[in-house]
N, C-alpha and C. Protein backbone atom coordinates (compact mmCIF):
# COMPACT_ATOMS: atom_id res chain seq x y z
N UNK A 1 1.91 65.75 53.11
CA UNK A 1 1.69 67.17 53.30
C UNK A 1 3.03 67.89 53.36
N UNK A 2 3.01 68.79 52.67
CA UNK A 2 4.51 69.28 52.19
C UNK A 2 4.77 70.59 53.58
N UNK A 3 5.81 70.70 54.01
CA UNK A 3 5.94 71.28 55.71
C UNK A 3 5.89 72.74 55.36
N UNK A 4 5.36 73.65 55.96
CA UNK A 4 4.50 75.16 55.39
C UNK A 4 5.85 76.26 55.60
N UNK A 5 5.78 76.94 54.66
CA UNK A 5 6.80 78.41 54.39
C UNK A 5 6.89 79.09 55.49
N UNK A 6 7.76 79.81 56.37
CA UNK A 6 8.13 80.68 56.84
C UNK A 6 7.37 81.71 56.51
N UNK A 7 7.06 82.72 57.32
CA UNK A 7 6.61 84.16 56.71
C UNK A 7 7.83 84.72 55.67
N UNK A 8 8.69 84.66 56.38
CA UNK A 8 9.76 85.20 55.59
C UNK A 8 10.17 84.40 54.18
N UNK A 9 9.98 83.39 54.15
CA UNK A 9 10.29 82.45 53.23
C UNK A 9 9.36 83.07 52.12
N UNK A 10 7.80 82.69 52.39
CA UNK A 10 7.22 83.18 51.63
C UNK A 10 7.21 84.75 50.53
N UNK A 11 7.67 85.84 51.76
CA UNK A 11 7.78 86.76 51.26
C UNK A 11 9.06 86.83 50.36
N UNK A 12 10.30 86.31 50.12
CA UNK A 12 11.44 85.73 49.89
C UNK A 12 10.73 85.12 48.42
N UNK A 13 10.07 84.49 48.29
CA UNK A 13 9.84 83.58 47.31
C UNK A 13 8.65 84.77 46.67
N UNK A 14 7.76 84.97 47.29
CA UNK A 14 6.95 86.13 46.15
C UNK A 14 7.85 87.05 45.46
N UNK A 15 8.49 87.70 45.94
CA UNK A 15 9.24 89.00 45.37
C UNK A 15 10.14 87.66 44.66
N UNK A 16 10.81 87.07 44.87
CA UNK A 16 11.64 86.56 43.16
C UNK A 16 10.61 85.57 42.67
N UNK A 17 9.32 85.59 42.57
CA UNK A 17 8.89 85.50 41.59
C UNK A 17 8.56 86.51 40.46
N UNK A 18 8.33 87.75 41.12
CA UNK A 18 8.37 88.97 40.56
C UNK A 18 9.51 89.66 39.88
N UNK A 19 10.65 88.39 39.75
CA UNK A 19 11.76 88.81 39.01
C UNK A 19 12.44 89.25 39.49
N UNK A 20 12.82 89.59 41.18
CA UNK A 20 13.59 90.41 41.68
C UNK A 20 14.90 89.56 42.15
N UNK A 21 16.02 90.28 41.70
CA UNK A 21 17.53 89.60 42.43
C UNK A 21 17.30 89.64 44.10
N UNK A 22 18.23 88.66 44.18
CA UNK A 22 18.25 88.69 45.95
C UNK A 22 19.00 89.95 46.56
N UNK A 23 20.27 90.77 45.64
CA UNK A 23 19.72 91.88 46.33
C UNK A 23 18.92 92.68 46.35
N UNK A 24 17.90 92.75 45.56
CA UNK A 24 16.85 93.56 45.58
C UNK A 24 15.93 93.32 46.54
N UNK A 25 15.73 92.02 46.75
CA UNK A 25 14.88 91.12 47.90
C UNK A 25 15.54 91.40 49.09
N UNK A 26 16.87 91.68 49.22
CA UNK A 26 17.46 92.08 50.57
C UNK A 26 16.92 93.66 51.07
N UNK A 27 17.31 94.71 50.25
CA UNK A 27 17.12 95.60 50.09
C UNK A 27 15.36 96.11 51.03
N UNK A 28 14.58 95.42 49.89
CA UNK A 28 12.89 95.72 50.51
C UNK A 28 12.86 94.97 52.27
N UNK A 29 13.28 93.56 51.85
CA UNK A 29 13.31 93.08 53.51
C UNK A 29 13.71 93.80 54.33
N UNK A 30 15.17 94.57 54.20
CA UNK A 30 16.09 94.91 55.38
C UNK A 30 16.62 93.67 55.69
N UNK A 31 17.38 92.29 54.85
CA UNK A 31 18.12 91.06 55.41
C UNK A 31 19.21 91.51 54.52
N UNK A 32 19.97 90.40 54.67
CA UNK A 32 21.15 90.65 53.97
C UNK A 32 20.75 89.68 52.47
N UNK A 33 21.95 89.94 51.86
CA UNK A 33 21.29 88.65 50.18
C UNK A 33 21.45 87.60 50.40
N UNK A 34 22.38 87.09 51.38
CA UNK A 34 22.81 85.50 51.91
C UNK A 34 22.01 84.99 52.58
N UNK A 35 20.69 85.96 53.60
CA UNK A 35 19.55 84.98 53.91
C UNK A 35 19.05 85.21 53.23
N UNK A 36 18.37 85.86 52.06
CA UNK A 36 17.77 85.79 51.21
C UNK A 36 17.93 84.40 50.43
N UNK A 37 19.03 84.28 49.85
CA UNK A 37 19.68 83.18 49.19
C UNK A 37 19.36 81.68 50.62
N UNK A 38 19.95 81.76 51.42
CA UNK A 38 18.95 80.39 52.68
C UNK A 38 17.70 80.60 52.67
N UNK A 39 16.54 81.79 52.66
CA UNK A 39 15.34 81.28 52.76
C UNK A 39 15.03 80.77 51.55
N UNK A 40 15.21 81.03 50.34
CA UNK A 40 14.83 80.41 49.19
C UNK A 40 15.47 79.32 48.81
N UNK A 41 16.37 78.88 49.39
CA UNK A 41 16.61 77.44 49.28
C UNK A 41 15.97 76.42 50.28
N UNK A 42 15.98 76.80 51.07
CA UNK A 42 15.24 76.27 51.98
C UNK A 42 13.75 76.14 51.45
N UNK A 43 12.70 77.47 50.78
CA UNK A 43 11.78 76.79 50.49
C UNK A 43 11.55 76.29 49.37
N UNK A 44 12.77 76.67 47.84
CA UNK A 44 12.64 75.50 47.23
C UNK A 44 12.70 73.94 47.72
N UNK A 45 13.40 73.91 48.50
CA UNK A 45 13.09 72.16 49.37
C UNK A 45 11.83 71.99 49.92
N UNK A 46 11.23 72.90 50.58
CA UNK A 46 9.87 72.52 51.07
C UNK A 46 8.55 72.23 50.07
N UNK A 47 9.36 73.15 48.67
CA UNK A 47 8.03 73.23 47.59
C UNK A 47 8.29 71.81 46.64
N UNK A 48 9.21 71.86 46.96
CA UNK A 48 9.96 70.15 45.75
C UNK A 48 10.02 70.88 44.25
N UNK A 49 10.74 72.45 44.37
CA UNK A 49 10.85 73.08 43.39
C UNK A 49 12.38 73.35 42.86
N UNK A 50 13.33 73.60 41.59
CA UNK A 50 14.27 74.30 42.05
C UNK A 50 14.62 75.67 41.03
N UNK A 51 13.71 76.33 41.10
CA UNK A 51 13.51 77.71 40.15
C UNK A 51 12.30 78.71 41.03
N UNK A 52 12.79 79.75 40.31
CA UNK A 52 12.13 81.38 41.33
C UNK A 52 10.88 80.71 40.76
N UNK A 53 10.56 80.81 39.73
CA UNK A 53 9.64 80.93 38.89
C UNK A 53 8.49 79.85 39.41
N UNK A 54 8.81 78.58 39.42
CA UNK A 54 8.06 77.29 39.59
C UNK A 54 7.94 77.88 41.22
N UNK A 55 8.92 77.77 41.93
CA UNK A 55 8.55 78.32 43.33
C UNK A 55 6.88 79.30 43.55
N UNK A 56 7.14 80.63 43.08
CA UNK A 56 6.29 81.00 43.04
C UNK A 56 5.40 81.05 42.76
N UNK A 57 5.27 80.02 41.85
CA UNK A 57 3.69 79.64 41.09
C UNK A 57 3.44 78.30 42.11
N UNK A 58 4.10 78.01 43.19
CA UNK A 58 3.70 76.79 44.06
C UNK A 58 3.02 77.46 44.91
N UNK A 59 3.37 78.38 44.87
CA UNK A 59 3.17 78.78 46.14
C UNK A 59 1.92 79.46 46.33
N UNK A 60 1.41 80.54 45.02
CA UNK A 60 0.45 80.80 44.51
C UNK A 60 -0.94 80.41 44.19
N UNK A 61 -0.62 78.79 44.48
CA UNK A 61 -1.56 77.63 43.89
C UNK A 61 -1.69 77.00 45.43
N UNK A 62 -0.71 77.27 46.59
CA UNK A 62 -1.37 76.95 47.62
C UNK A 62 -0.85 75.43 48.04
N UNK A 63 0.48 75.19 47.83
CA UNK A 63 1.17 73.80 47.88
C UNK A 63 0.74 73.08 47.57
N UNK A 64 0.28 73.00 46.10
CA UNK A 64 -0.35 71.60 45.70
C UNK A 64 0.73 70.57 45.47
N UNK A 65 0.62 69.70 45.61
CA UNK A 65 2.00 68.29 45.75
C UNK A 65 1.79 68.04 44.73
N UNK A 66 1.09 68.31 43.31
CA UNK A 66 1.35 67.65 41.90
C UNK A 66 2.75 69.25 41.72
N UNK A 67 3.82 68.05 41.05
CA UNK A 67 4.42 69.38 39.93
C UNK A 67 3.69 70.26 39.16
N UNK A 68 4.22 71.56 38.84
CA UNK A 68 3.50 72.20 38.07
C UNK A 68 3.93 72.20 36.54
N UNK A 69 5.58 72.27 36.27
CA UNK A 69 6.08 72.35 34.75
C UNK A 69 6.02 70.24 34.20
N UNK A 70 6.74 69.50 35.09
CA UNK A 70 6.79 68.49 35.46
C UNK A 70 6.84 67.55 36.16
N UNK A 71 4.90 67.13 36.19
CA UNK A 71 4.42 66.40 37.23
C UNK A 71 5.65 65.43 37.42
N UNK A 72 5.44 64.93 38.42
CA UNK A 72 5.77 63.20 38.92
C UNK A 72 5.39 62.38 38.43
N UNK A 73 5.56 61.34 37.71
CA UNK A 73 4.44 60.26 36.54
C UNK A 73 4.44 59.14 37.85
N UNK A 74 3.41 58.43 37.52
CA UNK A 74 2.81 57.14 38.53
C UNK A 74 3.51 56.10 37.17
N UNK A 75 4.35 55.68 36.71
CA UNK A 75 4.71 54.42 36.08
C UNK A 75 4.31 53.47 35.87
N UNK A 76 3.35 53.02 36.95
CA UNK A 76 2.69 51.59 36.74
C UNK A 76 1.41 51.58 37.43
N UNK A 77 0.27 52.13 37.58
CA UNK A 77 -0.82 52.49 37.86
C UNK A 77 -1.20 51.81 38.58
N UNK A 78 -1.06 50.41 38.49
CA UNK A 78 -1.60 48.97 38.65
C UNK A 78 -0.99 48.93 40.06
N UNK A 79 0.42 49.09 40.39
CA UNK A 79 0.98 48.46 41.27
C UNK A 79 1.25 50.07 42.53
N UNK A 80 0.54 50.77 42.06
CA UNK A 80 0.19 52.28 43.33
C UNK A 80 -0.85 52.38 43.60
N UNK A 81 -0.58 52.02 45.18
CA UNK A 81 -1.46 51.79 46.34
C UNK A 81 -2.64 53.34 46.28
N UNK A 82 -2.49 54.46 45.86
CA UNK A 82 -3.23 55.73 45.70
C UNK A 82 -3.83 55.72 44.91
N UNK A 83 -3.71 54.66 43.48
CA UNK A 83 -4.78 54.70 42.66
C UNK A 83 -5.63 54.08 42.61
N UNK A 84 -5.44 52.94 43.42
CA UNK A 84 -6.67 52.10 43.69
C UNK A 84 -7.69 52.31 44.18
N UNK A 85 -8.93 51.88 42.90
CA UNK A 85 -10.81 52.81 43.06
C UNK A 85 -10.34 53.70 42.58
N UNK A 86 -9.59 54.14 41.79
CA UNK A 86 -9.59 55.46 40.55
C UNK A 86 -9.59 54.74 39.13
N UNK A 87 -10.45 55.46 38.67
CA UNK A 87 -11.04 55.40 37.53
C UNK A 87 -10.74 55.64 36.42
N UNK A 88 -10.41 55.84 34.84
CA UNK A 88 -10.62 57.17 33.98
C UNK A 88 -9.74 58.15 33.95
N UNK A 89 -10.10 59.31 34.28
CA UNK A 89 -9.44 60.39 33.92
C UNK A 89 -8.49 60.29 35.19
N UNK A 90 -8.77 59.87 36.36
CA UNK A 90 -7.90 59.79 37.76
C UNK A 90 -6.68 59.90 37.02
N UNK A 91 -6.76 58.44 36.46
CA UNK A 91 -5.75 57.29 36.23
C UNK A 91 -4.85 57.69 35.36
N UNK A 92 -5.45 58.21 34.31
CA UNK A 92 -4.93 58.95 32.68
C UNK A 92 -4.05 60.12 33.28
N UNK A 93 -4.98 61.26 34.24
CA UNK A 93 -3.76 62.03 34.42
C UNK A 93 -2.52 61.85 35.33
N UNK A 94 -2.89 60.95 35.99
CA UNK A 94 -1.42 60.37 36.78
C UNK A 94 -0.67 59.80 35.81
N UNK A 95 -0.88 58.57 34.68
CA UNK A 95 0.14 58.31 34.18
C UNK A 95 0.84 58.75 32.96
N UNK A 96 0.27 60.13 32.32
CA UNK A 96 0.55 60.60 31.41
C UNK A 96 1.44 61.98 31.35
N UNK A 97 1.94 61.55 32.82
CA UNK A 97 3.00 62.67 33.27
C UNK A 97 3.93 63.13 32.57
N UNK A 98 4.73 63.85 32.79
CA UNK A 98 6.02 64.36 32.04
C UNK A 98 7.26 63.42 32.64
N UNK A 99 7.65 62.55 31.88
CA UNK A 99 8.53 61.51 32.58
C UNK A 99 9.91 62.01 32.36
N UNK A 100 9.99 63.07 30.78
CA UNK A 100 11.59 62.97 30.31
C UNK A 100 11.82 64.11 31.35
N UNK A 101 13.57 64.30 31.70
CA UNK A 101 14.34 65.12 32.13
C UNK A 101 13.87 66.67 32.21
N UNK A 102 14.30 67.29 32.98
CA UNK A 102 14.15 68.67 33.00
C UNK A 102 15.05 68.91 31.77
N UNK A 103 14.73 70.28 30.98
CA UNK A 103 15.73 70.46 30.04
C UNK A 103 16.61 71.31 31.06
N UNK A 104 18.30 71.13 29.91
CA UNK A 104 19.39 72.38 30.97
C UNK A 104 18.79 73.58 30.94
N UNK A 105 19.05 74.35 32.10
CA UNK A 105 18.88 75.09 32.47
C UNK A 105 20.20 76.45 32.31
N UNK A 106 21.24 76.46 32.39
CA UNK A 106 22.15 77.36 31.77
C UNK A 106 22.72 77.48 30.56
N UNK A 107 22.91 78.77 30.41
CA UNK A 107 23.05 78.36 28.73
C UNK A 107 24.50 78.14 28.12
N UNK A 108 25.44 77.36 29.32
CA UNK A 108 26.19 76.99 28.77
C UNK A 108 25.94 75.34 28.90
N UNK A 109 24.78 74.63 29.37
CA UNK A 109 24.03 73.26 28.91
C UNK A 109 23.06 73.40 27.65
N UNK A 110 22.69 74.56 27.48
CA UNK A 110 22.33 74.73 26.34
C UNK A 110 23.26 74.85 24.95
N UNK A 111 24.37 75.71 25.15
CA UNK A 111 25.21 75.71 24.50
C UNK A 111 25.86 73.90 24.07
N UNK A 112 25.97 73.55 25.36
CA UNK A 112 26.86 71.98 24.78
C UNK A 112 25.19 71.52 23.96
N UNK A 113 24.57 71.77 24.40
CA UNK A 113 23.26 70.47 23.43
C UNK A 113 23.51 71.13 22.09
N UNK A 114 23.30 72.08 21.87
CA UNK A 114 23.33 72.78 20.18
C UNK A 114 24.92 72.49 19.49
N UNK A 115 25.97 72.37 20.13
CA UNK A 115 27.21 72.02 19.61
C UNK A 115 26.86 70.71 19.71
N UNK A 116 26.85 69.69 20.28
CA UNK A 116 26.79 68.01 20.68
C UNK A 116 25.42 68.41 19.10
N UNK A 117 24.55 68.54 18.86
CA UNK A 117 23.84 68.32 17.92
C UNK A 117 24.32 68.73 16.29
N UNK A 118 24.92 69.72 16.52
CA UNK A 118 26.20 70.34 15.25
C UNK A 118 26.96 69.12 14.81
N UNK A 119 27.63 68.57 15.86
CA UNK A 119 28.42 68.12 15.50
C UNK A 119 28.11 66.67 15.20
N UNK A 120 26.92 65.90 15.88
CA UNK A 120 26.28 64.68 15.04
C UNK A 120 26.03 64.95 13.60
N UNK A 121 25.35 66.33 13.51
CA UNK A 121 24.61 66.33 11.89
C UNK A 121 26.07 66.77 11.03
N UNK A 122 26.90 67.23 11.38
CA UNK A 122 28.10 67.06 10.89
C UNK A 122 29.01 65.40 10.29
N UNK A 123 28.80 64.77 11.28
CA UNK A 123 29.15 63.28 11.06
C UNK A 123 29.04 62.47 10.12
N UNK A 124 27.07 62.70 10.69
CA UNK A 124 26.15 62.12 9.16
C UNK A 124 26.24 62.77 7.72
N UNK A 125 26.41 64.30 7.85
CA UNK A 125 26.87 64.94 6.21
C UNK A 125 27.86 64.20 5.81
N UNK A 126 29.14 64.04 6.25
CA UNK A 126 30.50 63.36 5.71
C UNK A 126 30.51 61.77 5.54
N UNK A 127 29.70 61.52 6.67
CA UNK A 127 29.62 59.83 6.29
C UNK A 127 28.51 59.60 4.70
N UNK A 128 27.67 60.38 4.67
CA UNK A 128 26.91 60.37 3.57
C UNK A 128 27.86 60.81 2.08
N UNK A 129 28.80 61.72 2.21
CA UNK A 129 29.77 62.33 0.97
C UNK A 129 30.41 61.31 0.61
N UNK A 130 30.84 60.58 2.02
CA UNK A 130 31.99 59.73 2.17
C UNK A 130 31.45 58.80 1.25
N UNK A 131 30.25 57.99 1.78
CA UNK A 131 29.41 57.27 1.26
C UNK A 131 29.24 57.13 -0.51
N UNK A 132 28.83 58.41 -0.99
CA UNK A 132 28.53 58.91 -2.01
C UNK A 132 29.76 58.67 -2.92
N UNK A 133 30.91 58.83 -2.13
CA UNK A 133 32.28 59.07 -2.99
C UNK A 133 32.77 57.62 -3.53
N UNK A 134 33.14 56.71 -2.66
CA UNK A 134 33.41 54.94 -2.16
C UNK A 134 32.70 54.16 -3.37
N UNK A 135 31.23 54.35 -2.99
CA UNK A 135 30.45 53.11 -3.31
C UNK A 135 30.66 53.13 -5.06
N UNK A 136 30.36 54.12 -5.75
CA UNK A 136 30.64 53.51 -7.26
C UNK A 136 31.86 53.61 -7.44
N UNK A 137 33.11 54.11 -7.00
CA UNK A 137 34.43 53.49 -7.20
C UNK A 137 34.50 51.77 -6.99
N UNK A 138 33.57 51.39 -5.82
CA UNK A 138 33.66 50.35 -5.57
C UNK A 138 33.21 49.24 -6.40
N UNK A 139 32.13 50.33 -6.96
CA UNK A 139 31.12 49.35 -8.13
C UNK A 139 31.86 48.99 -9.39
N UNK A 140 33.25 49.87 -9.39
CA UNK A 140 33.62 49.94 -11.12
C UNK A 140 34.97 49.03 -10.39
N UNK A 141 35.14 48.60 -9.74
CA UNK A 141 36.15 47.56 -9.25
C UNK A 141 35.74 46.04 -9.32
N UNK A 142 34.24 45.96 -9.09
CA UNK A 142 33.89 44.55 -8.66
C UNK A 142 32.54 44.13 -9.64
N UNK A 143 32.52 45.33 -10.64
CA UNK A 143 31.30 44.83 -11.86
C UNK A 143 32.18 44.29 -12.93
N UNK A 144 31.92 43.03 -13.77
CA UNK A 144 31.73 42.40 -14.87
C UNK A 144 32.85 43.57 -15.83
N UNK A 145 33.30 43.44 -16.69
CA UNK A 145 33.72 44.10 -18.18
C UNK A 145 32.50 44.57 -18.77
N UNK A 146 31.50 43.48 -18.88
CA UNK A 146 30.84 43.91 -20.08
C UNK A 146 29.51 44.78 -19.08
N UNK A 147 29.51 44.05 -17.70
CA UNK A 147 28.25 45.68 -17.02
C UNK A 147 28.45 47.06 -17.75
N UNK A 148 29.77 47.66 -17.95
CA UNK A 148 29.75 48.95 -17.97
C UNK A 148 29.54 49.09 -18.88
């Protein structure tokens, strides 16, 4: 059982789900932006969240302990003590979780993935030219007289 929001927390976490900066959230409260900024960290820890957004849709939904963007996956069904006498669909949606990584989140982790990907498909173009260039030089070095 996940340990319950503050009044203030809560109200903290509705309004930036509504898109609002923490000073804006200071502002309507009457706090300053720095508790603003501690209550919402604080109840991203209580929600097992770390975004306005996911926050507030936890919260909305009433602390349900499944993730909402990306569940928790059960890995081995067999060997968790909670699934045992689950059935079917129990079973299916526990282990068909979202297992890979959160994607980055700033867009200068976004930025390195789109350069880091530039610059692989860059690699492979030149090793392929490279490729292209080599191999029948190579062929007219090591074929027969009479091949050609």
């Amino acid at each position: 059982m996940p340990e319950r929001l503050t009044t203030r927390e809560s109200e903290c976490v509705r309004l930036a789900g509504q898109g609002l900066e923490d000073k804006e959230i200071a502002a309507r409260l009457r706090i300053s932006p720095r508790t603003v900024g501690n209550h919402l960290h604080r109840a991203y820890a209580k929600l097992g969240v770390s975004d306005r957004k996911l926050a507030a849709r936890r919260l909305s939904i009433g602390y349900s302990e499944a993730s909402i963007l990306i569940p928790t996956a059960v890995l081995d069904p067999l060997n968790d003590p909670k699934s045992a006498g689950q059935t079917g669909d129990a079973v299916f949606a526990k282990t068909t979780a979202w297992i890979l990584p959160a994607p980055p989140r700033g867009v200068l982790a976004r930025l390195g993935v789109i350069i880091a990907g530039a610059v692989v498909a860059l690699l492979l173009a030149i090793g392929i030219v490279t490729a292209g260039m080599v191999v029948p030089s190579l062929f007219d070095r090591i074929a027969p007289e009479w091949a050609r």
